[in-house]
Protein backbone atom coordinates (compact mmCIF):
# COMPACT_ATOMS: atom_id res chain seq x y z
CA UNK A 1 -52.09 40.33 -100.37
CA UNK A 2 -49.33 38.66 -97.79
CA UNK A 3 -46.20 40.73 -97.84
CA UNK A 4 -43.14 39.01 -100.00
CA UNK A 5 -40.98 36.98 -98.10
CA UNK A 6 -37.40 35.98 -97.98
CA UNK A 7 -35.58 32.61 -98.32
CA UNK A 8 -33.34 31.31 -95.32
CA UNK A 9 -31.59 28.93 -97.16
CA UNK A 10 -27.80 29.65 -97.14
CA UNK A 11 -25.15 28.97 -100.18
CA UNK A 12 -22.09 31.26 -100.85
CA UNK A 13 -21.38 29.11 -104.36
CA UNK A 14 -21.93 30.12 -107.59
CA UNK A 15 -22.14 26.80 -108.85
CA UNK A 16 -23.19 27.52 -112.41
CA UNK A 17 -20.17 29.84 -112.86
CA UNK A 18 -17.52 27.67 -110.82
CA UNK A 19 -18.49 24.58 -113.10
CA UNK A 20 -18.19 26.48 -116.33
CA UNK A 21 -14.94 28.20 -115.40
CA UNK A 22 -13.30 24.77 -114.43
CA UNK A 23 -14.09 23.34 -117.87
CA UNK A 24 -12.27 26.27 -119.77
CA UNK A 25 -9.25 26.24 -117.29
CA UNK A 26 -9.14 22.26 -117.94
CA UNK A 27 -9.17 22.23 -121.49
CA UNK A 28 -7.72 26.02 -122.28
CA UNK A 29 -4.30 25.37 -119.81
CA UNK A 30 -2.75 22.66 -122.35
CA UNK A 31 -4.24 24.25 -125.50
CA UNK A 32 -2.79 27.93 -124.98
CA UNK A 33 0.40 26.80 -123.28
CA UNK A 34 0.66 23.72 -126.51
CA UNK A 35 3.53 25.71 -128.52
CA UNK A 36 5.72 25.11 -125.36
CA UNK A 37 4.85 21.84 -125.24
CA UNK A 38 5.89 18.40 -126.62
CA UNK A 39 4.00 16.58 -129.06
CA UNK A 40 2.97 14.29 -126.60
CA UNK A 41 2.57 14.88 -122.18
CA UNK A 42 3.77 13.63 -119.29
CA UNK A 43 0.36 12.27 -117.21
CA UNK A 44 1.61 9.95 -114.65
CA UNK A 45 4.72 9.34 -112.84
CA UNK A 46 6.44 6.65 -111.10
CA UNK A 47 7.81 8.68 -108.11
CA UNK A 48 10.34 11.10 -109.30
CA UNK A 49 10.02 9.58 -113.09
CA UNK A 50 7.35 10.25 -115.62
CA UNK A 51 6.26 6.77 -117.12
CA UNK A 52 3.07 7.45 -119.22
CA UNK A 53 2.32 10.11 -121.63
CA UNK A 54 -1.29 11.44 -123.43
CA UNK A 55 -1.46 13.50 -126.58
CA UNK A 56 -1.83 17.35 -125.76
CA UNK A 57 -5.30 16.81 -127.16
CA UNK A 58 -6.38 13.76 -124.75
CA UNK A 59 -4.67 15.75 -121.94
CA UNK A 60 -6.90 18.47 -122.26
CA UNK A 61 -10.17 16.79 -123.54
CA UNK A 62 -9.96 13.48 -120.82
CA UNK A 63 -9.97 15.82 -117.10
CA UNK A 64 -12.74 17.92 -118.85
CA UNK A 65 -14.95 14.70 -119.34
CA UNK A 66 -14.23 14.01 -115.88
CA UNK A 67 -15.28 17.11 -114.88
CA UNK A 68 -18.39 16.93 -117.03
CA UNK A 69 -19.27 13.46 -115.63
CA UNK A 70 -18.94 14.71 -111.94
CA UNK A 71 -21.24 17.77 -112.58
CA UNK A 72 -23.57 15.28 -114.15
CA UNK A 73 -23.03 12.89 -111.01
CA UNK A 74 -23.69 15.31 -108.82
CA UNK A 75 -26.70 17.24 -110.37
CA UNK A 76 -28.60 13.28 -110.12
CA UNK A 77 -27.12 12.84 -106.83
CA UNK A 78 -28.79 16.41 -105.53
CA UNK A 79 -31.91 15.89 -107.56
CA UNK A 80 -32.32 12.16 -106.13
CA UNK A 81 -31.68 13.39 -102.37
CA UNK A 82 -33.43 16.71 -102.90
CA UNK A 83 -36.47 15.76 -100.90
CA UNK A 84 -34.63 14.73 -97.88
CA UNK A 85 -32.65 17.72 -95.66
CA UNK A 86 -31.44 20.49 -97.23
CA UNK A 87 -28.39 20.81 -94.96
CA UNK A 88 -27.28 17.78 -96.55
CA UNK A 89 -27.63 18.35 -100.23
CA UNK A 90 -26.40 21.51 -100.08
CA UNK A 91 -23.27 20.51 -98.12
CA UNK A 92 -22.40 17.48 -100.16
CA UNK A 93 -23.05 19.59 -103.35
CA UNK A 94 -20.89 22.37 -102.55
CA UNK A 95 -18.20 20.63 -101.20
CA UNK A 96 -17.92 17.51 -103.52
CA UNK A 97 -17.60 20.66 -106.78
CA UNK A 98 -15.40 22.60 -105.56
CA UNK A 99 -13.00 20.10 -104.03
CA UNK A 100 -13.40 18.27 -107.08
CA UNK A 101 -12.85 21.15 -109.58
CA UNK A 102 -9.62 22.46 -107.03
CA UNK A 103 -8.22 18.98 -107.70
CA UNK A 104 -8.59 18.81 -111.36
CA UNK A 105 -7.75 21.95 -111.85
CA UNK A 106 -4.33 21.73 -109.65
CA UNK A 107 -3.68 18.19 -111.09
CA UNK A 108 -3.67 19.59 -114.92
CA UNK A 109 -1.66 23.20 -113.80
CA UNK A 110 0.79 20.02 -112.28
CA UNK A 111 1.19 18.48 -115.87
CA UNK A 112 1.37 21.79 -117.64
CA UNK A 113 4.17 23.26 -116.17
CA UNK A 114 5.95 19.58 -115.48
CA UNK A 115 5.98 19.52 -119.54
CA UNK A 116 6.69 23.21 -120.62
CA UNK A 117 9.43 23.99 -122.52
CA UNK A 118 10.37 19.88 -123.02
CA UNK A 119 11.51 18.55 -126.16
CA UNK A 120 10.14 14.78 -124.87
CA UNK A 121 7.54 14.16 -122.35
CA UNK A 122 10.33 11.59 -120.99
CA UNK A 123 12.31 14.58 -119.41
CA UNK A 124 9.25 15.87 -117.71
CA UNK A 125 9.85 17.37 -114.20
CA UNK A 126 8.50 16.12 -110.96
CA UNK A 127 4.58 16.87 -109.69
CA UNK A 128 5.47 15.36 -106.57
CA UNK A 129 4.88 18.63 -105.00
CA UNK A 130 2.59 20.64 -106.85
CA UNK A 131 0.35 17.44 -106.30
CA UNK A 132 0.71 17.35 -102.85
CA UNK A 133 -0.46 20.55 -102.77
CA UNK A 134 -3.17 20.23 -104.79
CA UNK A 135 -4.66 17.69 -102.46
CA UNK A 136 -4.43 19.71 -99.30
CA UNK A 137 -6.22 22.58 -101.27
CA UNK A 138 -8.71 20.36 -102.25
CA UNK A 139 -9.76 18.78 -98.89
CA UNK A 140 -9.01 22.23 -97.39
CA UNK A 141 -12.05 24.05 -99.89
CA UNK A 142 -14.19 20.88 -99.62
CA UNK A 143 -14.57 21.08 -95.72
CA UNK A 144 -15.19 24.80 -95.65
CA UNK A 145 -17.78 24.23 -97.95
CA UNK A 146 -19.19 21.89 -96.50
CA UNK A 147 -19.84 23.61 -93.42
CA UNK A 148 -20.74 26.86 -95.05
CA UNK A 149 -23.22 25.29 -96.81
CA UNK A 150 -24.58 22.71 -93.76
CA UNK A 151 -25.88 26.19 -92.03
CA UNK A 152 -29.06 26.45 -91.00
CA UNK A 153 -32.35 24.36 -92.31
CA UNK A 154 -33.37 24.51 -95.58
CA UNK A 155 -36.88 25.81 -97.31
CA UNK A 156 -37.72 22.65 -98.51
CA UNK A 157 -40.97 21.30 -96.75
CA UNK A 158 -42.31 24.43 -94.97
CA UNK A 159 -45.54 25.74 -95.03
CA UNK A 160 -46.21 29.34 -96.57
CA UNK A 161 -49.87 30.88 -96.85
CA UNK A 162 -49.60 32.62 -100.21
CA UNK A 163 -51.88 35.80 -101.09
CA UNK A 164 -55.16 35.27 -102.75
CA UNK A 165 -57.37 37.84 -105.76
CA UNK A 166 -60.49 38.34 -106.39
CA UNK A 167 -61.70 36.92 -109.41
CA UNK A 168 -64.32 37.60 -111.58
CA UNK A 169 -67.07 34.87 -112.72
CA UNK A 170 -67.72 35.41 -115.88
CA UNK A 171 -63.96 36.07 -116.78
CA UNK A 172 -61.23 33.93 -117.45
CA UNK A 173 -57.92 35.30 -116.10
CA UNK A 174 -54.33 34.42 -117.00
CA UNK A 175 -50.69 36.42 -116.16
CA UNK A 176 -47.30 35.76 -117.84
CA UNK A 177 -44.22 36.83 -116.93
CA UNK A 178 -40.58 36.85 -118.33
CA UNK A 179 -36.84 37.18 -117.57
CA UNK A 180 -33.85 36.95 -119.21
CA UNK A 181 -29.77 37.12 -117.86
CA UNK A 182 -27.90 39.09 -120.45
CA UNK A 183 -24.52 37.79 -118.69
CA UNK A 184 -25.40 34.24 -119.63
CA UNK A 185 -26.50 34.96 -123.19
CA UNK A 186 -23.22 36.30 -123.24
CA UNK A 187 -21.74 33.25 -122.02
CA UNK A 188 -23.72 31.12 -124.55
CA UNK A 189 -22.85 33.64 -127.24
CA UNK A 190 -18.87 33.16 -126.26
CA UNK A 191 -18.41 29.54 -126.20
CA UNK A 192 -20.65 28.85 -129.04
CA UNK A 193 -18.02 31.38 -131.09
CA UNK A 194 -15.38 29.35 -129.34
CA UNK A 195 -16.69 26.38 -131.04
CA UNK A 196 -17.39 27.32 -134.01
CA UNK A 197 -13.79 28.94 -134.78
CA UNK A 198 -12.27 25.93 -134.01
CA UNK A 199 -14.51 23.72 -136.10
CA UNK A 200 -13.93 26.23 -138.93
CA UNK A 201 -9.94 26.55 -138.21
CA UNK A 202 -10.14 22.61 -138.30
CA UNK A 203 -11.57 22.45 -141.68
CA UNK A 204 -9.55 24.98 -143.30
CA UNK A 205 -6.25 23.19 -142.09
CA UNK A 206 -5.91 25.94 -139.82
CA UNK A 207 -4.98 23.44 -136.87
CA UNK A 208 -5.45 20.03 -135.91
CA UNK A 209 -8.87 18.62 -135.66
CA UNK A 210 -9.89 17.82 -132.12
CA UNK A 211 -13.64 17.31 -132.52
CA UNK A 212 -14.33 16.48 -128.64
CA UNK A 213 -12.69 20.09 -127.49
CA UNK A 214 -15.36 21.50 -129.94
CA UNK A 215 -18.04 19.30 -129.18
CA UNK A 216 -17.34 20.23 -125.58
CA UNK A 217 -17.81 23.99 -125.72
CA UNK A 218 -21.04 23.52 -128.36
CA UNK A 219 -22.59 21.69 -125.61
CA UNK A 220 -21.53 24.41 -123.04
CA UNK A 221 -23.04 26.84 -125.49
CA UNK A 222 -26.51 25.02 -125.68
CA UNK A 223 -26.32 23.85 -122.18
CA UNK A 224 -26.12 27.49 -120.82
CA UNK A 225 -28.34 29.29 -123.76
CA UNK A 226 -30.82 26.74 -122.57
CA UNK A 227 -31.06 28.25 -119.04
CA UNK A 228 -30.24 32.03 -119.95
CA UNK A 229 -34.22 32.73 -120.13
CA UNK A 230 -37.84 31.53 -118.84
CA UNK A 231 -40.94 32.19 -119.58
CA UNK A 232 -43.87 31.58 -116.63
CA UNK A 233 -47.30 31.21 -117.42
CA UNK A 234 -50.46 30.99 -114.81
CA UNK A 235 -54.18 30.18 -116.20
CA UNK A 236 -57.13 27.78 -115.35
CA UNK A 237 -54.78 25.14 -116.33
CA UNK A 238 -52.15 25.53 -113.63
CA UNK A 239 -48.47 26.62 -114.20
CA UNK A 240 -46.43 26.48 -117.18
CA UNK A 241 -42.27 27.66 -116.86
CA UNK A 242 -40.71 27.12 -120.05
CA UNK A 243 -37.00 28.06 -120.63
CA UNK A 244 -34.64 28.86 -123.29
CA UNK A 245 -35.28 30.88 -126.10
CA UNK A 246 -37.63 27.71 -128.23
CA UNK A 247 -39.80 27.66 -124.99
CA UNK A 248 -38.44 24.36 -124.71
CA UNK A 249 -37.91 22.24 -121.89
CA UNK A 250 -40.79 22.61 -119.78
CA UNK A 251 -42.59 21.95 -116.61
CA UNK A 252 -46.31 22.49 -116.13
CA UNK A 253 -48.15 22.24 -112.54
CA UNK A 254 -51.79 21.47 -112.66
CA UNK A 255 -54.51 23.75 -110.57
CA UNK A 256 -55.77 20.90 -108.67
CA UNK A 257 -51.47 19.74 -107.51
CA UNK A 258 -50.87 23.39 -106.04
CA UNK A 259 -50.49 23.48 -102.62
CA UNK A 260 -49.60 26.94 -102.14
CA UNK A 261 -48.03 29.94 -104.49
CA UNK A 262 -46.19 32.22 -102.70
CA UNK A 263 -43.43 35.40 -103.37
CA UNK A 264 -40.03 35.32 -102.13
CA UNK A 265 -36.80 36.98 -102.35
CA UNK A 266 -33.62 34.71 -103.08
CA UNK A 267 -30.20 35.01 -104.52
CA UNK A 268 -27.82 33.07 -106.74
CA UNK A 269 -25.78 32.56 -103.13
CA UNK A 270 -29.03 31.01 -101.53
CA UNK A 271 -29.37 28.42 -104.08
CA UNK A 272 -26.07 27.80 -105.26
CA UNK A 273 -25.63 29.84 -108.55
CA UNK A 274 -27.73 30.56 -111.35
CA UNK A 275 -29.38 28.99 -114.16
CA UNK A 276 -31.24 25.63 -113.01
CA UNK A 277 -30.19 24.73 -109.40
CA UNK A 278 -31.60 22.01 -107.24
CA UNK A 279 -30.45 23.11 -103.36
CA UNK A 280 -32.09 22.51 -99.88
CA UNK A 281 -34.68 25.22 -100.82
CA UNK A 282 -35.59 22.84 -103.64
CA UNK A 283 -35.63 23.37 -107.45
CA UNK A 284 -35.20 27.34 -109.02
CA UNK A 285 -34.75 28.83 -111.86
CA UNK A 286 -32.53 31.50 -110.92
CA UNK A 287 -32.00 34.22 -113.78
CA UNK A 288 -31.13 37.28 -111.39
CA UNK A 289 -31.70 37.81 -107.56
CA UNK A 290 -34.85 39.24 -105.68
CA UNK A 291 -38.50 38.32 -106.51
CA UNK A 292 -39.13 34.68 -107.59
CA UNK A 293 -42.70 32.74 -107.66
CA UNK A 294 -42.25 29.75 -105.61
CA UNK A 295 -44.96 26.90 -105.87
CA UNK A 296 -45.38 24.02 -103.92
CA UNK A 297 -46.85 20.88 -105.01
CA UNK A 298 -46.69 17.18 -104.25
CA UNK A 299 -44.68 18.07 -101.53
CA UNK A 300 -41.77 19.75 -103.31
CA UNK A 301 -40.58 23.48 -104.02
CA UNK A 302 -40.08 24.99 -107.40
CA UNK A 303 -39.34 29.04 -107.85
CA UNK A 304 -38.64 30.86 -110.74
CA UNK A 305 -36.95 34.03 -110.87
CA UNK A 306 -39.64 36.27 -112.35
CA UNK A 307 -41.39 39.95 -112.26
CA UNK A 308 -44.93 40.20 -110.47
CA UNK A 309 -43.97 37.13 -109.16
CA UNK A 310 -46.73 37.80 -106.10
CA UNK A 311 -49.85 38.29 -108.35
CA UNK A 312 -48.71 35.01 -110.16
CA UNK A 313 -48.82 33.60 -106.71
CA UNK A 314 -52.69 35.44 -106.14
CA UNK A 315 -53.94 34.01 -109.52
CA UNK A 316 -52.68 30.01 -108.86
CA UNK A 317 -53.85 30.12 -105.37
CA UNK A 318 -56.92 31.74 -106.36
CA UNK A 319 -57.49 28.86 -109.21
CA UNK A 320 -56.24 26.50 -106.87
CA UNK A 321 -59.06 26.94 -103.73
CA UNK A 322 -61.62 27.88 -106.84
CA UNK A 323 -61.15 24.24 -108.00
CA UNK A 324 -61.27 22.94 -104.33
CA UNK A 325 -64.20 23.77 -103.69
């Protein structure tokens, strides 16, 4: 068989994590820090003056959906473009986050501490600063990312020869393989307690009941349980990667699409973080760093973060040339 080889695609960004962590900061600031606050915040000021105010419960739940909706934007905007250079998608990806997530995140510390310890959001301090700030943070992160992560070519579109078995005629073959991140599980396991201890405080009177701050971390919870394990399958029917602990969603390659099956290190830096990432080096499912079975097929990359990943690789390009011929 071909010796393993390694990926060359370049990403210091732990995506996955950075995007989780700015949703609790964004909705855990206000809601820890609420007994110093007023019933209702100071969000926007006319120069030195607050002159518009939120509920604490809309001030934490509203930059979290905007958060949410530039993740989203962003995962279609890398998943449309993810064909074309990889020094651009993972550049614009990296940059347009974390700028993003510095700004929200400095914008909301800005309102917090404007409003603590204020009987009225009307005597709110000034954010003139803290903003100002904020912004030169932002564009300051989102430029180093961006050229961090516009470094050298991408994966996506290269040729690999992939290492072939010998199979035998009268036998039908098949190999599975499985991995699992305990560190997301935990994750999953943490917001999904998160969640439902609110829901339950909310029911028994406990506290006031602020359904989108618990809809938001139930989603986290099945969002990230959803990526936390995979399952990948070779036979005479092609691929088949299921994740998540139902087998469910998944993605099957048939025999005849295969291009080439091949073994190759990567790491949650290479492709931007872990659970499902779409980077220059195309689409993985990245579960923990080192051996992953990358396919290509129809002209695009998927890899999986899985053991034995190289006789996977054997077996589908074995099937593949057997149906060839």
């Amino acid at each position: 068989m071909n010796k393993r080889i390694r990926g060359d695609g370049r990403s210091p960004f732990g995506l996955v994590g950075w995007a989780v962590g700015v949703l609790v900061l964004l909705v855990g600031m206000p809601v820890i820090a609420s007994g110093r606050l007023p019933e209702r915040l100071a969000t926007h000021w006319n120069t030195e003056r607050p002159d518009g105010s939120m509920p604490l419960w809309a001030a934490a739940v509203f930059p979290a959906l905007a958060w949410v909706l530039l993740v989203v934007g962003v995962g279609l905007g890398t998943w449309r473009t993810k064909g074309r250079s990889g020094i651009t998608t993972r550049g614009w990806e990296a940059a347009t986050l974390l700028s993003g997530g510095a700004l929200l995140v400095g914008g909301q510390a800005s309102i917090v501490r404007a409003n603590l310890d204020q009987s009225d959001w009307r005597q709110a301090g000034s954010v003139t600063g803290s903003i100002v700030t904020t912004l030169v943070v932002a564009v300051a992160v989102g430029l180093v990312a961006w050229l961090m992560g516009a470094r050298g070519p991408g994966a996506q579109g290269r040729s690999v020869v992939g290492p072939r078995m010998n199979l035998p005629g009268d036998q039908r073959v098949a190999w599975f393989s499985r991995t699992s991140n305990p560190w997301l599980h935990a994750l999953a396991t943490l917001t999904g307690i998160v969640a439902l201890a609110a829901a339950v405080a909310a029911l028994a009177d406990l506290t006031a009941l602020h359904w989108p701050l618990i809809a938001s971390f139930a989603l986290a919870s099945v969002l990230v349980l959803g990526c936390a394990s995979v399952q990948a399958m070779v036979s005479e029917e092609g691929l088949k990667v299921s994740l998540g602990p139902l087998g469910w969603p998944v993605r099957r390659w048939a025999v005849a699409d295969v291009e080439s099956a091949y073994a190759e290190d990567r790491s949650p830096a290479q492709v931007g973080g872990w659970g499902y990432r779409l980077s220059g080096m195309g689409t993985t499912v990245m579960l923990r760093g080192g051996e992953c079975l990358v396919v290509r097929a129809k002209g695009k990359t998927f890899a999986v973060s899985v053991d034995d990943a190289e006789r996977g690789a054997a077996l589908l390009n074995s099937l593949s040339a057997g149906r060839a011929k």
